[in-house]
PDB file of N, CA and C in Angstrom:
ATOM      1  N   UNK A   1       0.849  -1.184   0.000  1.00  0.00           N
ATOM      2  CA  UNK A   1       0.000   0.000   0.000  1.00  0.00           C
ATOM      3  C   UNK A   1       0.894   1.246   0.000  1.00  0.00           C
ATOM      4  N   UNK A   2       0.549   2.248  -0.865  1.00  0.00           N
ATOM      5  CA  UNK A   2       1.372   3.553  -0.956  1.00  0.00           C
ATOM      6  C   UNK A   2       0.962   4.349  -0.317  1.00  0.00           C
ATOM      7  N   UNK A   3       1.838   5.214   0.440  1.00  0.00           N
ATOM      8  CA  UNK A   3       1.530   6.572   1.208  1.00  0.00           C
ATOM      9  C   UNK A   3       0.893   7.642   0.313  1.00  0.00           C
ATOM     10  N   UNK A   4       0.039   7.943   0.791  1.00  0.00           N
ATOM     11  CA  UNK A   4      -0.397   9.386  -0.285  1.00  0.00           C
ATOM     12  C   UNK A   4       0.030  10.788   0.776  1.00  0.00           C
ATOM     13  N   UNK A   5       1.038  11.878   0.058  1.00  0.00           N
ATOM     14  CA  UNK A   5       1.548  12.572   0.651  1.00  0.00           C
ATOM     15  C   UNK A   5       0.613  14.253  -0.284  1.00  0.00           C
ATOM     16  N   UNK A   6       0.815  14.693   0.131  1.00  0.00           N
ATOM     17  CA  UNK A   6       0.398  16.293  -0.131  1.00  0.00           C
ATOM     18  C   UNK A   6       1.144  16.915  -0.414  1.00  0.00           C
ATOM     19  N   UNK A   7       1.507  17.959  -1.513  1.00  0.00           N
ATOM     20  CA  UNK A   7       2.643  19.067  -1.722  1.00  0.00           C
ATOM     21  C   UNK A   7       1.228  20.166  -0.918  1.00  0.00           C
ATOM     22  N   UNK A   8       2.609  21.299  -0.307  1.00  0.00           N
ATOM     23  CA  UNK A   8       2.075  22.263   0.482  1.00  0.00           C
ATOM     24  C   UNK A   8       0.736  23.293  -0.886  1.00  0.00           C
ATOM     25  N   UNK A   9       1.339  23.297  -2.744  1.00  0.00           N
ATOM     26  CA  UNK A   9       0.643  23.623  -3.642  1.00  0.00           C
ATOM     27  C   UNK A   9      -1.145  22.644  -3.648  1.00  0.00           C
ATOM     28  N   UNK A  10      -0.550  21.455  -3.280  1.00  0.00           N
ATOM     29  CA  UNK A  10      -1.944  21.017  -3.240  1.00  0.00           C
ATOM     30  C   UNK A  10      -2.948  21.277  -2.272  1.00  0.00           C
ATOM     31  N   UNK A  11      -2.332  21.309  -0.638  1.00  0.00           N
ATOM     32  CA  UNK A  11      -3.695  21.612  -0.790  1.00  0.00           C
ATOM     33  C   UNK A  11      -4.079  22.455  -0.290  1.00  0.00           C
ATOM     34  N   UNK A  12      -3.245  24.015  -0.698  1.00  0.00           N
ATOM     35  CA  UNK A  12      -3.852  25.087  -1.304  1.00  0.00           C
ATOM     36  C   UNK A  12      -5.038  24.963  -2.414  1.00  0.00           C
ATOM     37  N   UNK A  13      -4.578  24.076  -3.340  1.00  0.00           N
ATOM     38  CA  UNK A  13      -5.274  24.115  -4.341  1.00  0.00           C
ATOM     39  C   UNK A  13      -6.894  23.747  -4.175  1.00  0.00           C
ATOM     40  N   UNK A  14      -6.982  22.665  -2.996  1.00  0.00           N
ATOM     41  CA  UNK A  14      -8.220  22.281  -2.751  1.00  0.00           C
ATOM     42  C   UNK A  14      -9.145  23.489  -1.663  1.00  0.00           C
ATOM     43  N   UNK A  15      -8.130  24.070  -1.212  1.00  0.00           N
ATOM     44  CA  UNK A  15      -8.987  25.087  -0.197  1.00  0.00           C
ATOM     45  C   UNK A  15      -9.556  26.067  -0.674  1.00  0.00           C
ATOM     46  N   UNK A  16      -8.601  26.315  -2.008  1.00  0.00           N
ATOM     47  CA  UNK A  16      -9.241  27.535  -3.048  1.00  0.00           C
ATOM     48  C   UNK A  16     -10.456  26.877  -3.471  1.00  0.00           C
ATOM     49  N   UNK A  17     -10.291  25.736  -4.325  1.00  0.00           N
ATOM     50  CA  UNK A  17     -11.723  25.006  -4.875  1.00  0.00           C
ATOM     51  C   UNK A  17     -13.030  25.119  -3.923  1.00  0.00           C
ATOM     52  N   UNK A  18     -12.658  24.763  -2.782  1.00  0.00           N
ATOM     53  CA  UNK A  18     -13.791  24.737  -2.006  1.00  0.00           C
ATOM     54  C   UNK A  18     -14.254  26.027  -1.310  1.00  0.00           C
ATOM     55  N   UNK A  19     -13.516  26.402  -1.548  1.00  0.00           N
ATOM     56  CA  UNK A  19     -13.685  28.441  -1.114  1.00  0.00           C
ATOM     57  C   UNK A  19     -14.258  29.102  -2.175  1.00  0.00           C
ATOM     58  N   UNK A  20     -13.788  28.954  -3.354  1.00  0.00           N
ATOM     59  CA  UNK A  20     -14.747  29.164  -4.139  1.00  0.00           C
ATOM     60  C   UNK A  20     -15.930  28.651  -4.871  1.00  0.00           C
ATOM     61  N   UNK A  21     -16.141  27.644  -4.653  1.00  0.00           N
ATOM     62  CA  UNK A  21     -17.518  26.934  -4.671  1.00  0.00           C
ATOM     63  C   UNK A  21     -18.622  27.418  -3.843  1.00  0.00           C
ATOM     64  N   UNK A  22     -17.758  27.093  -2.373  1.00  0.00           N
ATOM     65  CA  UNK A  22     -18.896  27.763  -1.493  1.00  0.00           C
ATOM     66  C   UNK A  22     -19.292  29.137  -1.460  1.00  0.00           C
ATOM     67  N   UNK A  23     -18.535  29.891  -1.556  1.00  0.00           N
ATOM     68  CA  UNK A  23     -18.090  31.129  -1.095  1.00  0.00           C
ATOM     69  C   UNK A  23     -19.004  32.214  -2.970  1.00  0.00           C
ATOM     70  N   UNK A  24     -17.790  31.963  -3.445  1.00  0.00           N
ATOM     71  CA  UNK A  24     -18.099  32.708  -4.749  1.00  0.00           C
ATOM     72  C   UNK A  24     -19.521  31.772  -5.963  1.00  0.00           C
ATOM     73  N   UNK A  25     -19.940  30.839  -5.689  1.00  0.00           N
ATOM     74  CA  UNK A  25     -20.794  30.026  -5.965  1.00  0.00           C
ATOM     75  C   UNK A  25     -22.292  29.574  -5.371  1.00  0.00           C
ATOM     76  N   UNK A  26     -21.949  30.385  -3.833  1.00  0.00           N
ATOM     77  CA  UNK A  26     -22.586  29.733  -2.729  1.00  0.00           C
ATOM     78  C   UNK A  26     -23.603  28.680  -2.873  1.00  0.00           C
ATOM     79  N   UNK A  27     -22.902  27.530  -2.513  1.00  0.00           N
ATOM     80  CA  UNK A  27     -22.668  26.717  -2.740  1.00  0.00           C
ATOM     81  C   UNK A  27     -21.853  25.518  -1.724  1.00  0.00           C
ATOM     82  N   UNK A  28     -22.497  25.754  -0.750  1.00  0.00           N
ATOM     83  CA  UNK A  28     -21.479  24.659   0.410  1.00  0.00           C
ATOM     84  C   UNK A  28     -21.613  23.639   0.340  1.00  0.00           C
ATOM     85  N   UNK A  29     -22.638  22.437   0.321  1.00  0.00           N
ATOM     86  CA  UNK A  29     -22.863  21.275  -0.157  1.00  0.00           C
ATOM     87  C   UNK A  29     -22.029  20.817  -1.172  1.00  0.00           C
ATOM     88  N   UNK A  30     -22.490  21.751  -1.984  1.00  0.00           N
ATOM     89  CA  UNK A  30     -21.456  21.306  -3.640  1.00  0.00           C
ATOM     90  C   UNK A  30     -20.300  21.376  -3.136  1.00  0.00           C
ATOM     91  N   UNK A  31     -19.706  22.462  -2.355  1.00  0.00           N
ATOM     92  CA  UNK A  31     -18.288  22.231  -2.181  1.00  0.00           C
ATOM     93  C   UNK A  31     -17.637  21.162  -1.441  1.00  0.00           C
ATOM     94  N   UNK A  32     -18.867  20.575  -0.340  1.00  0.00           N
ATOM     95  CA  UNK A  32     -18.104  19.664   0.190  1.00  0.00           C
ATOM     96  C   UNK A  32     -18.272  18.104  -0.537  1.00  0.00           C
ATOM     97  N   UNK A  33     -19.630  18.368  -1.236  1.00  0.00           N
ATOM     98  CA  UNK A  33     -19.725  16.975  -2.465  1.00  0.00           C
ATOM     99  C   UNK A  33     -18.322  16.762  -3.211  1.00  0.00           C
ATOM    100  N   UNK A  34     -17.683  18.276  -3.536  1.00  0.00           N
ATOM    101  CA  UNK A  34     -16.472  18.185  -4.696  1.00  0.00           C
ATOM    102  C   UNK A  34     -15.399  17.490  -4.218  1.00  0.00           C
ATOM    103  N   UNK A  35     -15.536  17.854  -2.473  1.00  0.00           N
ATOM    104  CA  UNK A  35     -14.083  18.263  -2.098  1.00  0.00           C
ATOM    105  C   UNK A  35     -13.954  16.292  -1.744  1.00  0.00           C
ATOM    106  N   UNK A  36     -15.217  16.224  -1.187  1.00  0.00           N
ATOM    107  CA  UNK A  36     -15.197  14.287  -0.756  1.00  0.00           C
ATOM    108  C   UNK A  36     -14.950  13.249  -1.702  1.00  0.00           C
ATOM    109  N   UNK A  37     -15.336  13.823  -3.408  1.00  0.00           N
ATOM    110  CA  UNK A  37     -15.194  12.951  -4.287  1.00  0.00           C
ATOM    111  C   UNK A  37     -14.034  13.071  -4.596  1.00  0.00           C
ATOM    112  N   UNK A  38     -13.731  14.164  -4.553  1.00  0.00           N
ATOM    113  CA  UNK A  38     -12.138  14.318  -5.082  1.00  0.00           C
ATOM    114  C   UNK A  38     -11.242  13.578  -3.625  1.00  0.00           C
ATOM    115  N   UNK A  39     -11.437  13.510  -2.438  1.00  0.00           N
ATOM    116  CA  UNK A  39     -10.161  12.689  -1.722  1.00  0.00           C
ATOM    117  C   UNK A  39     -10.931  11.008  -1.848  1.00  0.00           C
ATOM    118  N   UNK A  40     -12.129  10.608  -1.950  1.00  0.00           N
ATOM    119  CA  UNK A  40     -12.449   9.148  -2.373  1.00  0.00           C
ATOM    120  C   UNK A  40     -11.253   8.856  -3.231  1.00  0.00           C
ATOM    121  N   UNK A  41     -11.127   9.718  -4.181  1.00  0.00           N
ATOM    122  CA  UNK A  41     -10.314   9.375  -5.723  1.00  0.00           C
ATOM    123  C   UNK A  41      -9.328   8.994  -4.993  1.00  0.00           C
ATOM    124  N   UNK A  42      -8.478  10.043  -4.434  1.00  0.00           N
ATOM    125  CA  UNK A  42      -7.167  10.363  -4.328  1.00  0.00           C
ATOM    126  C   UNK A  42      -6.792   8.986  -3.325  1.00  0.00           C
ATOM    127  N   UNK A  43      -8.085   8.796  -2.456  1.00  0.00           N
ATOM    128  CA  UNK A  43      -7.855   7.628  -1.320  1.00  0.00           C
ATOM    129  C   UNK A  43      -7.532   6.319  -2.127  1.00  0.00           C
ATOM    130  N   UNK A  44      -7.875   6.234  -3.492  1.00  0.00           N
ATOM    131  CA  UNK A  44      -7.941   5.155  -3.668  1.00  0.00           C
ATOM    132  C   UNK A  44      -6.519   4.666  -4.569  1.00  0.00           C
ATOM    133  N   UNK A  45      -5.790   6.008  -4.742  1.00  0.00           N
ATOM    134  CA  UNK A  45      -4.768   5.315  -4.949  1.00  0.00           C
ATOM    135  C   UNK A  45      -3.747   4.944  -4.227  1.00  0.00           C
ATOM    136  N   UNK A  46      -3.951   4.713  -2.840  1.00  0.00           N
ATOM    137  CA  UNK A  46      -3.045   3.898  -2.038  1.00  0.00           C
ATOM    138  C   UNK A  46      -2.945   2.636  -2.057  1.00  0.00           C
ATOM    139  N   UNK A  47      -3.756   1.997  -3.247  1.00  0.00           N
ATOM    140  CA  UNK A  47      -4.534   0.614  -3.661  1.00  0.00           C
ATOM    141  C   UNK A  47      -3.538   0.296  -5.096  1.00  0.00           C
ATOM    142  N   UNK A  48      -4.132   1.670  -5.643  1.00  0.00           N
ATOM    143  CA  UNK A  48      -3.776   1.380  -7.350  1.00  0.00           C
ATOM    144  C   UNK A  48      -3.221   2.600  -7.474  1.00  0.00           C
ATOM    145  N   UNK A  49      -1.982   2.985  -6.965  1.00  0.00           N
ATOM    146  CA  UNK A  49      -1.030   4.450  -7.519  1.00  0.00           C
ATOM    147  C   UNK A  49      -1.020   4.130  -9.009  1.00  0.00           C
ATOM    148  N   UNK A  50      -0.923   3.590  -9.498  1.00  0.00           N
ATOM    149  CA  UNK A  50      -0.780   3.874 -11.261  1.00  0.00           C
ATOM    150  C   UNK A  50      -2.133   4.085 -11.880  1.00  0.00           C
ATOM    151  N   UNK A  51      -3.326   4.218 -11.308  1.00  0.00           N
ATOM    152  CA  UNK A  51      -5.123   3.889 -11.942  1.00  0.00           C
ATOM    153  C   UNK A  51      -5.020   5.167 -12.822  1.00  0.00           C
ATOM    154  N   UNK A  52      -4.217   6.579 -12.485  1.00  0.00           N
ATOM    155  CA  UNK A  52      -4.857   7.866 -13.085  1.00  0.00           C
ATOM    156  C   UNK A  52      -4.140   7.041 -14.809  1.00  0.00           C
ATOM    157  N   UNK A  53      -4.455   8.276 -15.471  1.00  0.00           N
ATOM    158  CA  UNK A  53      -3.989   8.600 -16.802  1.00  0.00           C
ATOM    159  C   UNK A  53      -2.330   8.914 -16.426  1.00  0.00           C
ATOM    160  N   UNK A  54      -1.389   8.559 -17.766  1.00  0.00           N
ATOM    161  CA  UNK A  54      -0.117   9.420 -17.822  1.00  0.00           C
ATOM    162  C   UNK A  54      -0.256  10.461 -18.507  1.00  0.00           C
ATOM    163  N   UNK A  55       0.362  11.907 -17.485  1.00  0.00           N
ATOM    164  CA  UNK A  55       0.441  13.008 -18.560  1.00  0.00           C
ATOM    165  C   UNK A  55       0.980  12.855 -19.827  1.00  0.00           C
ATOM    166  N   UNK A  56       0.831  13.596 -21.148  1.00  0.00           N
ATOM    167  CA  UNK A  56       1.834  13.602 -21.809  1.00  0.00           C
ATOM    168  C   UNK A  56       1.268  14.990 -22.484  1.00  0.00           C
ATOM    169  N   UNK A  57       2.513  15.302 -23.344  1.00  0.00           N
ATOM    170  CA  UNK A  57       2.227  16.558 -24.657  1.00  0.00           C
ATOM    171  C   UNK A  57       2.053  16.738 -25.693  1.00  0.00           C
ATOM    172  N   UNK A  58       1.477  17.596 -26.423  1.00  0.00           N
ATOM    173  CA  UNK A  58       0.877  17.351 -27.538  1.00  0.00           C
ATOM    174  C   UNK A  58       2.718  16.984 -28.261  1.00  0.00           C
ATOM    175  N   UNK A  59       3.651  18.134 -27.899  1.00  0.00           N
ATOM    176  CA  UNK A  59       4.881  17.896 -27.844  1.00  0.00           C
ATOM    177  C   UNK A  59       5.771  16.950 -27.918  1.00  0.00           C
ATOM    178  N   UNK A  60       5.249  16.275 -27.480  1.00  0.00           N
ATOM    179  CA  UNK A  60       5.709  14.847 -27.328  1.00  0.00           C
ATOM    180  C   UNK A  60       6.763  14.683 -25.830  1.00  0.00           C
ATOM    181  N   UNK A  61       6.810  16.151 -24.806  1.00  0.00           N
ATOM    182  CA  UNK A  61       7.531  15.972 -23.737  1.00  0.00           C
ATOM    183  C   UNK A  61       7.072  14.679 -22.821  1.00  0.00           C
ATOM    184  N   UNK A  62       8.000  14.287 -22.095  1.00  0.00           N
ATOM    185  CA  UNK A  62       7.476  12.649 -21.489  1.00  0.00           C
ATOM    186  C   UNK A  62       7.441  13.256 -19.870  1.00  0.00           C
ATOM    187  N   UNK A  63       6.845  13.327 -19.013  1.00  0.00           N
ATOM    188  CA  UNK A  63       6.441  13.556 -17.773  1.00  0.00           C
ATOM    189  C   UNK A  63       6.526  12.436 -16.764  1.00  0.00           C
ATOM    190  N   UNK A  64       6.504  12.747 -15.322  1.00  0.00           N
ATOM    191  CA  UNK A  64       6.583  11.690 -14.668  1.00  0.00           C
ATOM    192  C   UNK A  64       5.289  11.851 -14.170  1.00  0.00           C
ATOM    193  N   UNK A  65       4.169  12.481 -14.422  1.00  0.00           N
ATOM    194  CA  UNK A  65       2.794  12.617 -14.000  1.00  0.00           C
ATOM    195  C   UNK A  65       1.888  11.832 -14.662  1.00  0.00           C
ATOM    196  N   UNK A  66       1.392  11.779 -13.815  1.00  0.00           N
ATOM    197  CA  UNK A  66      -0.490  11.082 -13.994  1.00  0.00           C
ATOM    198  C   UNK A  66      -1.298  11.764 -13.364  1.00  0.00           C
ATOM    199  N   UNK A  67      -2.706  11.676 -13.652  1.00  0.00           N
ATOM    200  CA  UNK A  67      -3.831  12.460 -13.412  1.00  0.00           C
ATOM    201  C   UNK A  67      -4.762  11.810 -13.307  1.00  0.00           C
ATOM    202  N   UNK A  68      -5.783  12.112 -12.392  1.00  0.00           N
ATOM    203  CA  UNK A  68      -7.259  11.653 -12.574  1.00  0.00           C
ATOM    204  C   UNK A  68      -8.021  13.171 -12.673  1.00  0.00           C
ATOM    205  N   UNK A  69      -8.949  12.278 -13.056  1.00  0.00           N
ATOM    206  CA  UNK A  69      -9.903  13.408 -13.580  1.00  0.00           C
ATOM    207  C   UNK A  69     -11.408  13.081 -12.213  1.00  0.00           C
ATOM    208  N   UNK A  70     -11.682  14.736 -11.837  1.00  0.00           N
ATOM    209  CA  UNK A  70     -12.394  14.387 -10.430  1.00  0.00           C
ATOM    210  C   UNK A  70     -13.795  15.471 -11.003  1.00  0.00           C
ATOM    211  N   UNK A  71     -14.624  15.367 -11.261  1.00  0.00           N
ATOM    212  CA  UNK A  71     -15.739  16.163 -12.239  1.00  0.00           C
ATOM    213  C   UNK A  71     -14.843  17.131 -12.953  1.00  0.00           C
ATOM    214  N   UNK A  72     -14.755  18.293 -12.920  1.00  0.00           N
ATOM    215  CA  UNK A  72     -14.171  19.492 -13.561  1.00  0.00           C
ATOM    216  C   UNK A  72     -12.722  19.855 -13.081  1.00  0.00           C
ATOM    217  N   UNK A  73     -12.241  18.803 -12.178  1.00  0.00           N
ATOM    218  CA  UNK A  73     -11.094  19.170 -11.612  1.00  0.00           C
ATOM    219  C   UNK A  73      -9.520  17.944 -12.106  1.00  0.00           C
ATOM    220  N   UNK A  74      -8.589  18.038 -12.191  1.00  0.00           N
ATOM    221  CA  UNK A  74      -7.817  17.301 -12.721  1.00  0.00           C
ATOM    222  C   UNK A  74      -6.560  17.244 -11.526  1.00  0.00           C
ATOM    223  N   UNK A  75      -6.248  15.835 -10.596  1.00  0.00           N
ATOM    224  CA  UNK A  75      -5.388  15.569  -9.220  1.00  0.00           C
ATOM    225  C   UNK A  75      -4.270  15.373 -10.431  1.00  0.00           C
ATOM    226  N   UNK A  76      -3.214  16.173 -10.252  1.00  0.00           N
ATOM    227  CA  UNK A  76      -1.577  15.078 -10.316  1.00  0.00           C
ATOM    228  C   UNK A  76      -1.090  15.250  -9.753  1.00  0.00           C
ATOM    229  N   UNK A  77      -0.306  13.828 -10.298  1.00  0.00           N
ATOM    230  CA  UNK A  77       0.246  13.039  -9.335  1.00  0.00           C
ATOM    231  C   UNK A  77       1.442  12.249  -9.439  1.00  0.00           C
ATOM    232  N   UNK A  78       2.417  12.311  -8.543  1.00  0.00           N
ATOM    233  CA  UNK A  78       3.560  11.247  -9.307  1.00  0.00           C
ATOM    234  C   UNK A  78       3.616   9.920  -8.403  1.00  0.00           C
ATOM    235  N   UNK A  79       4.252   8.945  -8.623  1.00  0.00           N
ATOM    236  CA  UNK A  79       3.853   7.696  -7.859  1.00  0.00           C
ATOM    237  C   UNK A  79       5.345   6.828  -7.916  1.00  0.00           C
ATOM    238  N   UNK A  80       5.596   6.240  -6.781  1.00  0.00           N
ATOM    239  CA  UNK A  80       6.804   5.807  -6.746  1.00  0.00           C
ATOM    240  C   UNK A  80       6.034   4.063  -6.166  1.00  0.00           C
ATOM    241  N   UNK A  81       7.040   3.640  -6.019  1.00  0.00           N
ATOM    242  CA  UNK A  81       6.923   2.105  -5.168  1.00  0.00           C
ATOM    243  C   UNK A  81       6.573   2.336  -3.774  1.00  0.00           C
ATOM    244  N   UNK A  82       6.536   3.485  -2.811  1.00  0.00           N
ATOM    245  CA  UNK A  82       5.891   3.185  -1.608  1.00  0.00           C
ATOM    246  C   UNK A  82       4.742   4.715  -1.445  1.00  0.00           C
ATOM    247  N   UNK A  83       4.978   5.350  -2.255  1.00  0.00           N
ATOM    248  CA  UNK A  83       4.295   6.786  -2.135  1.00  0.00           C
ATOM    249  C   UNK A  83       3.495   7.581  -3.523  1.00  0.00           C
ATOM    250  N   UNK A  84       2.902   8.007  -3.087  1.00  0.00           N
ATOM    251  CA  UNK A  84       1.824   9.248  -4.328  1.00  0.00           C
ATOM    252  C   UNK A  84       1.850  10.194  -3.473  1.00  0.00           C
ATOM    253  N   UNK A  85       2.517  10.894  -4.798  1.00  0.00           N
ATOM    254  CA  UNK A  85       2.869  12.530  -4.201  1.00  0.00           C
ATOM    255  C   UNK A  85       1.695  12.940  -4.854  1.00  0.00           C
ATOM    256  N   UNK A  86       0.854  14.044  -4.376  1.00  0.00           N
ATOM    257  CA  UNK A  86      -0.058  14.833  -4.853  1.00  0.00           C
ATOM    258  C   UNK A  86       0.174  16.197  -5.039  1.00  0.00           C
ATOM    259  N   UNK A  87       0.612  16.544  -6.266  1.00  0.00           N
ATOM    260  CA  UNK A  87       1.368  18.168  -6.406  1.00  0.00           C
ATOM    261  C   UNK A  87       0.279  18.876  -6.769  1.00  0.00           C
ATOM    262  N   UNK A  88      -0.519  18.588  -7.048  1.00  0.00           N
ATOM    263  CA  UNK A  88      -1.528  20.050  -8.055  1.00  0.00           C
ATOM    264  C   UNK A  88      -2.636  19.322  -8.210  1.00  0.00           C
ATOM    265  N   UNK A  89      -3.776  20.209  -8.177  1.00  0.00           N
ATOM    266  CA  UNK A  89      -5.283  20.111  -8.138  1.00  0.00           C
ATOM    267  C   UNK A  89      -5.313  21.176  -9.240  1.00  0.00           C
ATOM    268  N   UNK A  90      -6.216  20.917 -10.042  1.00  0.00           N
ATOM    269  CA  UNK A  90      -6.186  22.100 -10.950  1.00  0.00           C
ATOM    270  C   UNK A  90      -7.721  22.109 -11.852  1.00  0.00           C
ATOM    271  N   UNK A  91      -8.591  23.352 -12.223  1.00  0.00           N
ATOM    272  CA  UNK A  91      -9.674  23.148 -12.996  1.00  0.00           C
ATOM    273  C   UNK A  91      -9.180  22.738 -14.229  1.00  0.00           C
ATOM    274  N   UNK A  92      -9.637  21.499 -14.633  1.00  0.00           N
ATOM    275  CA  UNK A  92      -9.867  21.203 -16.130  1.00  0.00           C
ATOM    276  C   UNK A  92      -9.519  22.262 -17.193  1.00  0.00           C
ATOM    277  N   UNK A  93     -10.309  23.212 -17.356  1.00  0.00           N
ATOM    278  CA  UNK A  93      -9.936  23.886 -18.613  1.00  0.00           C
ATOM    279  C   UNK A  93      -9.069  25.383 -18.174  1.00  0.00           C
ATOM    280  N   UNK A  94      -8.391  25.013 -17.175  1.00  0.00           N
ATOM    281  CA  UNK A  94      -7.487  25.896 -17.358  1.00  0.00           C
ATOM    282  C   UNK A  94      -6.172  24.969 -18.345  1.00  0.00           C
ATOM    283  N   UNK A  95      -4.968  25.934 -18.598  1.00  0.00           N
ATOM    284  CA  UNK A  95      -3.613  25.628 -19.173  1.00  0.00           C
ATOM    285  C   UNK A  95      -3.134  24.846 -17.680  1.00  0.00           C
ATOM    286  N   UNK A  96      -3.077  23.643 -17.762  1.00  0.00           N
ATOM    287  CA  UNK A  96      -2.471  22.758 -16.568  1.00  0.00           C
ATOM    288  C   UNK A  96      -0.790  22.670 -17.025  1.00  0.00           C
ATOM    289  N   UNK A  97      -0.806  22.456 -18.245  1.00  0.00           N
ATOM    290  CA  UNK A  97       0.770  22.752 -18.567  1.00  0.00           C
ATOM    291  C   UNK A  97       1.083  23.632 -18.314  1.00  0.00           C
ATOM    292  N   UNK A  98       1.023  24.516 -18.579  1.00  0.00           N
ATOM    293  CA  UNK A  98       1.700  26.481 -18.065  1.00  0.00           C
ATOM    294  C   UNK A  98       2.128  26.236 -17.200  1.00  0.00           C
ATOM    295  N   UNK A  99       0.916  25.835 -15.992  1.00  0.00           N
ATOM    296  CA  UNK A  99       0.934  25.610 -14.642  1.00  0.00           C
ATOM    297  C   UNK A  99       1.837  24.796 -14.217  1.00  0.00           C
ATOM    298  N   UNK A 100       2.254  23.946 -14.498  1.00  0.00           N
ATOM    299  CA  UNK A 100       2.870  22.624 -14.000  1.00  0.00           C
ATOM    300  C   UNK A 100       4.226  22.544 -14.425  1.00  0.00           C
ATOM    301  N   UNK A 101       4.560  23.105 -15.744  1.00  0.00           N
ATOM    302  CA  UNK A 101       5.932  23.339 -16.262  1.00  0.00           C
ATOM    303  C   UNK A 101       6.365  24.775 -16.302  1.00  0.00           C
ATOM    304  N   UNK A 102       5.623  25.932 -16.550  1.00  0.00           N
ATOM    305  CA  UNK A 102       5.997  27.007 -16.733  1.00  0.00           C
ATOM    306  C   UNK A 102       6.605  27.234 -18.576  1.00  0.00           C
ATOM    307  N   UNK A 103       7.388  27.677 -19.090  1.00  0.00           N
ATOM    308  CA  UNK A 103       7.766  27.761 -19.927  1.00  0.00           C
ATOM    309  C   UNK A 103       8.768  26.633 -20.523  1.00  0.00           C
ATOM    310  N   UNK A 104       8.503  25.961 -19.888  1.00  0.00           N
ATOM    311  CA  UNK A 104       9.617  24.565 -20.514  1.00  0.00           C
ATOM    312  C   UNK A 104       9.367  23.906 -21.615  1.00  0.00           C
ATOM    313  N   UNK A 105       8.048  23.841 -21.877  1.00  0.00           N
ATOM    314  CA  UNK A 105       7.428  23.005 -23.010  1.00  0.00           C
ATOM    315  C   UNK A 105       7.929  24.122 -24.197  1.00  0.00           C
ATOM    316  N   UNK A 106       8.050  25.415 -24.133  1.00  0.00           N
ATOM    317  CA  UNK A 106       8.118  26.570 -24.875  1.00  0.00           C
ATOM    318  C   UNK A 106      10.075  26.316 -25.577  1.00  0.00           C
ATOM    319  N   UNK A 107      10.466  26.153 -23.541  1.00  0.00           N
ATOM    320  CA  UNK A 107      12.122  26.076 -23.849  1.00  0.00           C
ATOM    321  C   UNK A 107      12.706  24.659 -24.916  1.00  0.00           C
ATOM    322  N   UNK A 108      11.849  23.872 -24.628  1.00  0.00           N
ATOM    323  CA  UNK A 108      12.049  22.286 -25.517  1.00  0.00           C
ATOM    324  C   UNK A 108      12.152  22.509 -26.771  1.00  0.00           C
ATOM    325  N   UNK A 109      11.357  23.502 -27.207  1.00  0.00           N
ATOM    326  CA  UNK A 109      10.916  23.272 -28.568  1.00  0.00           C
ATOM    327  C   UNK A 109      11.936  24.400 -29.934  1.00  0.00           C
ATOM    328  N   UNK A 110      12.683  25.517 -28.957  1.00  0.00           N
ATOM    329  CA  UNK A 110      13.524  26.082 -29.107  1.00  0.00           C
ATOM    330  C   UNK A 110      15.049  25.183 -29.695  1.00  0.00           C
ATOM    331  N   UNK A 111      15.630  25.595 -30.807  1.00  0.00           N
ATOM    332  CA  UNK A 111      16.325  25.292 -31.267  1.00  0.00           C
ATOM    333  C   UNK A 111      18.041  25.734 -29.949  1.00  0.00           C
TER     334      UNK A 111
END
């Protein structure tokens, strides 16, 4: 069974989600519906760390991430032999690459 650990970015990321659900959405139920389905997920990869998707780029950059997809929200995640790190919570249709690499995908592609 793998440890599931938290980056200090994640779970920022979930307090915003649920702050703004409730808050800017009002909407508290929903937020705590979001916030429970999304750690069910996350709980369950202490079972099956490899279940999400592997990131990849349209680019063809190779990542050490995986993702699940939690309604409108997207967990990654990297996964070793005793641990799942959880770095970033992020809405779906934002740029999750931007986010996650910054300009690297930009620097790769540069001669």
């Amino acid at each position: 069974m793998a440890k599931v650990r938290y980056s200090p970015a994640s779970v920022q990321d979930m307090e915003e989600i649920g702050g703004y659900i409730a808050d800017s959405l009002k909407s508290p139920m929903a937020a705590l519906n979001t916030l429970n389905k999304m750690q069910d997920a996350i709980n369950r990869l202490e079972d099956f760390p490899l279940m999400g998707s592997p990131l990849s780029s349209p680019d063809g950059m190779i990542t050490e991430y995986r993702f699940l997809v939690c309604g409108n929200y997207l967990v990654f995640y990297r996964a070793t032999e005793d641990n799942v790190f959880i770095d970033r919570v992020i809405y779906g249709r934002r740029d999750y690459m931007a986010i996650l690499f910054g300009n690297l995908s930009e620097d790769n592609a540069k001669p």
